[in-house]
Protein backbone atom coordinates (compact mmCIF):
# COMPACT_ATOMS: atom_id res chain seq x y z
CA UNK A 1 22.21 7.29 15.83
CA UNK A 2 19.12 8.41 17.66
CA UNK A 3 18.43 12.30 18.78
CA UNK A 4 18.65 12.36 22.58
CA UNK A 5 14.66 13.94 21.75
CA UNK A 6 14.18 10.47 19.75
CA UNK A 7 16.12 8.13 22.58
CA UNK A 8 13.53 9.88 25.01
CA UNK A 9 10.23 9.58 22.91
CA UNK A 10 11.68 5.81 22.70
CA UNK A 11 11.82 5.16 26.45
CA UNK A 12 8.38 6.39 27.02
CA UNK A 13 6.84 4.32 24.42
CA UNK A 14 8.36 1.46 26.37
CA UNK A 15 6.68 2.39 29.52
CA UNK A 16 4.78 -0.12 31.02
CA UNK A 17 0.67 0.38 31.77
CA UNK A 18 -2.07 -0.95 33.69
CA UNK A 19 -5.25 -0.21 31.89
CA UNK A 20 -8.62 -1.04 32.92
CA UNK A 21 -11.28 -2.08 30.28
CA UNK A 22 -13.93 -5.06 29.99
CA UNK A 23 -16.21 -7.15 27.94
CA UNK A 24 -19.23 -8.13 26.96
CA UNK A 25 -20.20 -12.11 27.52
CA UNK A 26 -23.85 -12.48 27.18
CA UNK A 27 -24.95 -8.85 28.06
CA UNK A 28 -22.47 -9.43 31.15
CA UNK A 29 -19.45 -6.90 31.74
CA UNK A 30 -16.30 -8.77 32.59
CA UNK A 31 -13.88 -6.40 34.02
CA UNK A 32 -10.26 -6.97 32.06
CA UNK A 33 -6.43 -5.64 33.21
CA UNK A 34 -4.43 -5.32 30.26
CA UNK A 35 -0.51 -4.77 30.69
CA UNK A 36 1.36 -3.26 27.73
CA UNK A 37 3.94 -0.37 26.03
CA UNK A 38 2.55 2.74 26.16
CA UNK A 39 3.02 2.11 21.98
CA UNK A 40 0.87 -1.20 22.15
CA UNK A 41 -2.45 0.26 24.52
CA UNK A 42 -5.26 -1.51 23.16
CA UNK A 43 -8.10 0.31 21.24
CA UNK A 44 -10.78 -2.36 20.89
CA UNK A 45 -13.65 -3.85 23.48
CA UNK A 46 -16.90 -2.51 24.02
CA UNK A 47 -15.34 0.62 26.09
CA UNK A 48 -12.21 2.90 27.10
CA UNK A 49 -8.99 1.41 28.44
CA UNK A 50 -8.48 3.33 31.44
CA UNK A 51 -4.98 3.81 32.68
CA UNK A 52 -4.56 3.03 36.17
CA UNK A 53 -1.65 3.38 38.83
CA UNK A 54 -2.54 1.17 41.21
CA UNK A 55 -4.32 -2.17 41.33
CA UNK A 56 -7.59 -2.41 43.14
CA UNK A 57 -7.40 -5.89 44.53
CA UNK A 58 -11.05 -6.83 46.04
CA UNK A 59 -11.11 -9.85 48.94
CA UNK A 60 -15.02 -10.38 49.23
CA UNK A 61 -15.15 -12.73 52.36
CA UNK A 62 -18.94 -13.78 52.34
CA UNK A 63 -18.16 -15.10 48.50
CA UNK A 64 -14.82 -16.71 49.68
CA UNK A 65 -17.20 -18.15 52.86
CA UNK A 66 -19.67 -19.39 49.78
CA UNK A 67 -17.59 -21.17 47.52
CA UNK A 68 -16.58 -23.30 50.40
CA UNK A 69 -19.93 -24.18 51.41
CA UNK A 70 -20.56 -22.64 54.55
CA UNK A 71 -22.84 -20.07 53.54
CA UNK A 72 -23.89 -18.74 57.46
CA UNK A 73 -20.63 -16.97 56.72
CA UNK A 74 -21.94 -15.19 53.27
CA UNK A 75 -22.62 -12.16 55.39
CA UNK A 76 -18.89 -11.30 55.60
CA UNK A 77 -17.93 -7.60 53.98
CA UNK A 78 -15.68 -7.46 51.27
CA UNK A 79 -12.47 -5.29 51.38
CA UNK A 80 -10.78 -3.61 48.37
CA UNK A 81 -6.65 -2.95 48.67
CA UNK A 82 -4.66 -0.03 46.75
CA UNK A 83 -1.68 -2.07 45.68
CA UNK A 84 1.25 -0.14 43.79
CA UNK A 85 2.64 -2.07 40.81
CA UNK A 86 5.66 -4.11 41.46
CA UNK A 87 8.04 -2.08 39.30
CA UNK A 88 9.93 -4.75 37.28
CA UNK A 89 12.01 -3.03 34.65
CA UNK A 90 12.80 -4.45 31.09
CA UNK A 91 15.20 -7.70 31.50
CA UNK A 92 17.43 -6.40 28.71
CA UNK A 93 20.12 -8.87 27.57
CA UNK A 94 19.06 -11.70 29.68
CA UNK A 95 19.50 -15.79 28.40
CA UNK A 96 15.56 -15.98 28.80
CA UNK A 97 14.51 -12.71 27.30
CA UNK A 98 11.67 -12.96 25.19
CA UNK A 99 11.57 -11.41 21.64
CA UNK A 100 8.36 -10.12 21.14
CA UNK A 101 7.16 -9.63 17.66
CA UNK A 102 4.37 -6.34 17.14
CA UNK A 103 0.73 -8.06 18.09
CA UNK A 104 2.11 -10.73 20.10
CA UNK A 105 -0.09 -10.83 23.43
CA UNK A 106 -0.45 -13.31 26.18
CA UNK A 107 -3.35 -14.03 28.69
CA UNK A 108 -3.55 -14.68 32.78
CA UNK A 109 -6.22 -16.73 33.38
CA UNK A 110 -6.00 -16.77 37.80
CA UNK A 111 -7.71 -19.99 39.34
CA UNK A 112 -10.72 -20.62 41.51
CA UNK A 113 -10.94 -17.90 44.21
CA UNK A 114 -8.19 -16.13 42.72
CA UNK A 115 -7.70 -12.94 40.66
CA UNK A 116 -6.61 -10.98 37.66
CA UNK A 117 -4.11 -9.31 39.82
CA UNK A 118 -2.42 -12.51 40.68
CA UNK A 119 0.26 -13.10 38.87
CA UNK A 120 0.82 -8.71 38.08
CA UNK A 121 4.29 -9.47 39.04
CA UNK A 122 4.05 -11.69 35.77
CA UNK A 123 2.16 -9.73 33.99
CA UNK A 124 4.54 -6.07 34.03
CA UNK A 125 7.72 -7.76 33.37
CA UNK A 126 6.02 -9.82 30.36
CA UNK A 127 4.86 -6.58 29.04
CA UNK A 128 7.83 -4.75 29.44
CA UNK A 129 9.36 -7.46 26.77
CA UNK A 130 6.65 -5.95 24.41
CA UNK A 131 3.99 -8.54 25.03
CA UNK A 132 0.30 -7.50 25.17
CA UNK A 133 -0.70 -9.19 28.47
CA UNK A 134 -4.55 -9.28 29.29
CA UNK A 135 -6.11 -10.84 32.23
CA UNK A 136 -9.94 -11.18 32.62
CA UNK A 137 -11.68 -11.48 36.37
CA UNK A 138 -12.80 -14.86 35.40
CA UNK A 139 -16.27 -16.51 37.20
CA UNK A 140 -14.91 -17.77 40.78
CA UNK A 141 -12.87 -14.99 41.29
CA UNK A 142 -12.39 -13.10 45.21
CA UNK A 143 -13.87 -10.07 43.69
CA UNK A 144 -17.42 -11.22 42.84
CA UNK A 145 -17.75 -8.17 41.01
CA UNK A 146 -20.75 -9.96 38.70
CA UNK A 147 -22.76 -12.63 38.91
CA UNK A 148 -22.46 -15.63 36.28
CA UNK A 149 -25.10 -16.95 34.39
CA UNK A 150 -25.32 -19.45 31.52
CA UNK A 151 -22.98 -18.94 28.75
CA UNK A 152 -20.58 -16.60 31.17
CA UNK A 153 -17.96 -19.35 31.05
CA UNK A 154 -14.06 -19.86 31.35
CA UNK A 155 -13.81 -20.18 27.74
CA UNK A 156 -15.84 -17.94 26.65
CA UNK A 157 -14.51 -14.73 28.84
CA UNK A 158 -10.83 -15.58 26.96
CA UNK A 159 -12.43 -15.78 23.83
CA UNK A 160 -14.12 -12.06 24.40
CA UNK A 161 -10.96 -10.80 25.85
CA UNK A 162 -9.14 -11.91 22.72
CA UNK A 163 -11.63 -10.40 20.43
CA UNK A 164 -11.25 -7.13 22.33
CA UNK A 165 -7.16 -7.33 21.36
CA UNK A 166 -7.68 -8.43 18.26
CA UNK A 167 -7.95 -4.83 16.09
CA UNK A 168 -4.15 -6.60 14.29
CA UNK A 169 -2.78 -9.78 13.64
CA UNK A 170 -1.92 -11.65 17.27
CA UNK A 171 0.00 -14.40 18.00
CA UNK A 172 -1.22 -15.32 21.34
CA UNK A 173 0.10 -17.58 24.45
CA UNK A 174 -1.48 -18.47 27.67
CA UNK A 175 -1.08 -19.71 30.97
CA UNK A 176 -2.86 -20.08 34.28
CA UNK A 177 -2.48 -21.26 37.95
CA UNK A 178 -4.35 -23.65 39.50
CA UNK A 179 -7.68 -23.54 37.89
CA UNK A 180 -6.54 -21.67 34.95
CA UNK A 181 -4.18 -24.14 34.08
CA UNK A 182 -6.91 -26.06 33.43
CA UNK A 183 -8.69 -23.15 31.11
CA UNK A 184 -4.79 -22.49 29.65
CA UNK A 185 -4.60 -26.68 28.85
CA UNK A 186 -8.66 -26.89 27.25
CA UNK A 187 -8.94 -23.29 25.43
CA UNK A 188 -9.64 -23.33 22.20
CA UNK A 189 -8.06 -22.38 19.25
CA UNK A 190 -3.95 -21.99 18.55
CA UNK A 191 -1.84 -20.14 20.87
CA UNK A 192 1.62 -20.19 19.53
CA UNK A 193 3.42 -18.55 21.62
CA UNK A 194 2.66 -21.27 23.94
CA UNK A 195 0.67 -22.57 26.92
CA UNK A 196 1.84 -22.78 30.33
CA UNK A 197 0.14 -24.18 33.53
CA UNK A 198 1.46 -23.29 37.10
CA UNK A 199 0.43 -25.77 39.88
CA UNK A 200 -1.59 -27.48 38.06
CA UNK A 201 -2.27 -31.47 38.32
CA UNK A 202 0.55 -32.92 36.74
CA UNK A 203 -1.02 -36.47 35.49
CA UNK A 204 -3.93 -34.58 33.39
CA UNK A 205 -1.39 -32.00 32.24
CA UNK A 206 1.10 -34.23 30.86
CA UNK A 207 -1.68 -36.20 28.77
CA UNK A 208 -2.80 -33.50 27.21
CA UNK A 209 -2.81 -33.48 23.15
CA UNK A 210 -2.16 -29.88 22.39
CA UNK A 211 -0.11 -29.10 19.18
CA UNK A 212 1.54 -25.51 21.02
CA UNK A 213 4.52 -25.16 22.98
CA UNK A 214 3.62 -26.57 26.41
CA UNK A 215 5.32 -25.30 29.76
CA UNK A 216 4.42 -27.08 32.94
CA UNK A 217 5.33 -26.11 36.43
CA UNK A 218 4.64 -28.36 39.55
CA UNK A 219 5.35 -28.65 43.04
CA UNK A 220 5.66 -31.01 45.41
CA UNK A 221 4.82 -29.13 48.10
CA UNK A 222 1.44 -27.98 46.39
CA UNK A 223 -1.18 -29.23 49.52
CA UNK A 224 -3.48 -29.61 46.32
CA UNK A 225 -1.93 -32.90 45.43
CA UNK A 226 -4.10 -34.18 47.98
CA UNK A 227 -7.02 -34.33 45.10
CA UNK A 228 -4.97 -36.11 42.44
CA UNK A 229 -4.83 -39.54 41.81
CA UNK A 230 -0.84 -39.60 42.02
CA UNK A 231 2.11 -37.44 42.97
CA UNK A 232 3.73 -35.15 40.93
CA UNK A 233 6.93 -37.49 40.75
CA UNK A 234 4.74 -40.67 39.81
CA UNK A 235 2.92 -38.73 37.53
CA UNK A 236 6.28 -38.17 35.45
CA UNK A 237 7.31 -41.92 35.39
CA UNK A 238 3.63 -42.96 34.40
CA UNK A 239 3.70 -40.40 32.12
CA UNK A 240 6.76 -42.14 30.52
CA UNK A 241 5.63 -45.44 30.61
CA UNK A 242 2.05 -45.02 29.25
CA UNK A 243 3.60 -43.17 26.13
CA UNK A 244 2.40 -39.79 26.60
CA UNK A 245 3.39 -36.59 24.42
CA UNK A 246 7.42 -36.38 24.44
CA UNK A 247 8.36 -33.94 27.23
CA UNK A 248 11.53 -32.52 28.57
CA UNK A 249 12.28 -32.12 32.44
CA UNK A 250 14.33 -29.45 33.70
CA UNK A 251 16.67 -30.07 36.90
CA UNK A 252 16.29 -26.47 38.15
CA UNK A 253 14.48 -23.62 37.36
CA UNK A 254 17.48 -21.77 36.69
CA UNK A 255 17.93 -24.27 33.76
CA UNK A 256 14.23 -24.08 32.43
CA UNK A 257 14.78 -22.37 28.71
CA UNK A 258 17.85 -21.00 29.46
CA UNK A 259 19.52 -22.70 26.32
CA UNK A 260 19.44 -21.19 22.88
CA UNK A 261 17.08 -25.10 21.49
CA UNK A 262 13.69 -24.58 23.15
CA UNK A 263 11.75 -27.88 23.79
CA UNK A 264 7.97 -28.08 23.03
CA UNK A 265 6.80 -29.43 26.01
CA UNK A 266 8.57 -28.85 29.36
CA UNK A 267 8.05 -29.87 32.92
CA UNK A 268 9.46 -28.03 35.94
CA UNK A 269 9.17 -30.49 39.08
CA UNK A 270 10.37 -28.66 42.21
CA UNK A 271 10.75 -31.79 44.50
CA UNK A 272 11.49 -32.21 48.57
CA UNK A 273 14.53 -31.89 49.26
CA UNK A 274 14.68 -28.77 47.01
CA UNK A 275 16.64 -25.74 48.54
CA UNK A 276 12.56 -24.10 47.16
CA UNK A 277 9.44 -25.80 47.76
CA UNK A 278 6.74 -23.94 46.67
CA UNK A 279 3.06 -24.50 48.34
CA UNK A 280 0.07 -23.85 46.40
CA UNK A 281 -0.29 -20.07 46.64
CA UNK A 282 4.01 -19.21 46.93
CA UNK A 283 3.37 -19.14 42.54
CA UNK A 284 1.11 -15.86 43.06
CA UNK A 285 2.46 -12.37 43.58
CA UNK A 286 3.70 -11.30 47.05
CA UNK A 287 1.33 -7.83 47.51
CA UNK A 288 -1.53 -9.64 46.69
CA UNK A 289 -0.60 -12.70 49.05
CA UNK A 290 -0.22 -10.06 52.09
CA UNK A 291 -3.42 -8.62 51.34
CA UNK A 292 -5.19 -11.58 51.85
CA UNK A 293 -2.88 -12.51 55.14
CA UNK A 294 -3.82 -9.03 55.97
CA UNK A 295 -7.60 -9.71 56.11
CA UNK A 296 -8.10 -13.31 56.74
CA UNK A 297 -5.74 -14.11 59.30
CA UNK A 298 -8.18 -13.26 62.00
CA UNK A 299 -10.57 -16.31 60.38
CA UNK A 300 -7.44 -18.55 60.35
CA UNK A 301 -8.59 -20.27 63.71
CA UNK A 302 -12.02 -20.55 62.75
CA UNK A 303 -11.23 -21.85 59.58
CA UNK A 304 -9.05 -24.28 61.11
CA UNK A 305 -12.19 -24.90 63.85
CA UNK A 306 -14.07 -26.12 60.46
CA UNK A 307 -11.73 -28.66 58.76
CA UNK A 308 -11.58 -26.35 55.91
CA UNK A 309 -8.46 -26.70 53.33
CA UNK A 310 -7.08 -23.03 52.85
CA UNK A 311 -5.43 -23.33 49.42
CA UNK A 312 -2.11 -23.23 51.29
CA UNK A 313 -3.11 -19.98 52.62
CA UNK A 314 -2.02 -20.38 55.79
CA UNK A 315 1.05 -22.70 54.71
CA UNK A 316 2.18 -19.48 52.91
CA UNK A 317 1.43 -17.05 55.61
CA UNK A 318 4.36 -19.20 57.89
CA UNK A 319 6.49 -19.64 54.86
CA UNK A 320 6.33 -16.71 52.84
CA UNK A 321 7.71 -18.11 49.84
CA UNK A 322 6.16 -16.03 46.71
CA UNK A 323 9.67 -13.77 46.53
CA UNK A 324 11.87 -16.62 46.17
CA UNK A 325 9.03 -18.69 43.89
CA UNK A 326 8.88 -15.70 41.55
CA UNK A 327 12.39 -15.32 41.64
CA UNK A 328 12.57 -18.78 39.59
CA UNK A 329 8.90 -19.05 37.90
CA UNK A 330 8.81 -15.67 36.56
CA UNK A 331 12.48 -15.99 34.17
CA UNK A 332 11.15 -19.53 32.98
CA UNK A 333 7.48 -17.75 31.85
CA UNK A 334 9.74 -15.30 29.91
């Protein structure tokens, strides 16, 4: 066996980091979070990976005010929150436990108004099964921290961000919410540890002709099905009927890969009636779901005054249902 000195030198190589780095996409610095082992830190990128101990989540109100078109409001400050990681330890043991191979890495890609701190939740307890987990602040982000041009794209910030990991051999996965399902479903290249897409649109998801492992995760209480053509349900039986990619459907999140034969493409519904209906923004990680409460509740009537449609934000704020999502979404990523 192991020296107590080794067992120790062990543990701390199986510390989980945040460290702060970014990359270059035509001559433009894309900030990038990367969660990982102490043992696995990555060395490559244009700069230094920065260990951090808290995540500076940035809420820049005049861009938010922008991106939904009423631009009197683009005077708004911006407002940038200490938030302490959420602390999940290793899963040791469990039915779901990942096996991560050395190299293996996985990337967060958030969704429009939405950032690389989203899912952190996610992103420590993937890491702490020995994944490298990267996520770039992607073009619409809350943060606004630079300002796109041509060639600054979606596809082309993941594409950087893998380059900067990519000092070994990587097997990579993906997934995204909302928007970033989208970039997880149309990336390039092979990512075989998977892609999966969290409240994402389930008719264009399920039609998608992508050779990797293919998770899906839906909800029927996502105030964004407003914008597709049919509901999540009918988008399963027309999936079936017009001969789409095989998939497999999971009653219950508790049941999604929790059995030794993994499927290649699954869908998890959650449906009325459930005991947990997620809205749009319940997939996302509670601190950073408070911070925005925390700063935009005082627009909520204005906001309201204007016919605009929050994201589910203030759905969420009454329901405060990211614990319980997370609870079930996070074991069914892993």
């Amino acid at each position: 066996g192991r020296t107590p000195r080794a067992e120790h030198a062990a543990e701390a190589e199986d510390v989980v980091r945040c460290v702060r780095g970014s990359v270059d996409v035509e001559g433009v610095s894309i900030p990038v979070a990367v969660w990982c082992q102490d043992s696995r830190r990555p060395t490559g990128g244009g700069g230094a990976w920065v260990p951090t101990e808290e995540y500076g989540y940035t809420v820049d109100i005049g861009r938010i005010a922008s991106k939904l078109r009423v631009g009197w409001l683009s005077w708004l400050p911006s407002r940038t929150y200490s938030l302490a990681p959420a602390g999940v330890p290793p899963w040791r043991g469990a039915a779901c436990a990942s096996q991560a191979r050395a190299g293996d890495a996985l990337l967060f890609a958030h969704g429009f108004l939405g950032s690389p701190f989203d899912m952190a939740h996610a992103c420590e307890a993937l890491a702490s099964d020995g994944f490298v987990v990267a996520a770039p602040e992607l073009p619409e982000s809350l943060a606004a921290s630079y300002e796109a041009r041509e060639g600054v794209t979606r596809e082309a910030i993941v594409a950087a961000t893998q380059a900067a990991l990519g000092d070994e051999p990587r097997r990579w996965g993906i997934w995204g919410h909302s928007a970033g399902s989208g970039t997880a479903l149309s990336q390039p290249g092979e990512f075989a540890l998977g892609r999966a897409c969290l409240a994402c649109p389930l008719g264009r998801a399920l039609e998608a002709r992508v050779s990797d492992p293919l998770f899906l995760c839906a909800s029927e209480g996502d105030g964004c099905n407003r914008f597709s053509e049919t509901s999540p349900a009918d988008s399963l039986t027309l999936a079936a009927v017009n001969k789409a990619p095989p998939f497999s459907t999971f009653e219950s999140a508790d049941l999604a890969y929790a059995g030794p034969s993994l499927p290649r493409r699954g869908v998890l519904l959650f449906r009325e009636g459930d005991a947990l209906l997620p809205n749009h923004i319940s997939f996302l990680w509670t601190r950073t779901n408070e911070a925005l409460f925390d700063l935009l509740s005082a627009f909520l009537p204005l906001a309201k005054a204007l016919n605009l449609f929050l994201l589910d934000f203030d759905t969420e704020k009454e329901a405060r249902l990211a614990a319980p999502t997370a609870a079930k979404v996070v074991p069914a990523l892993r």
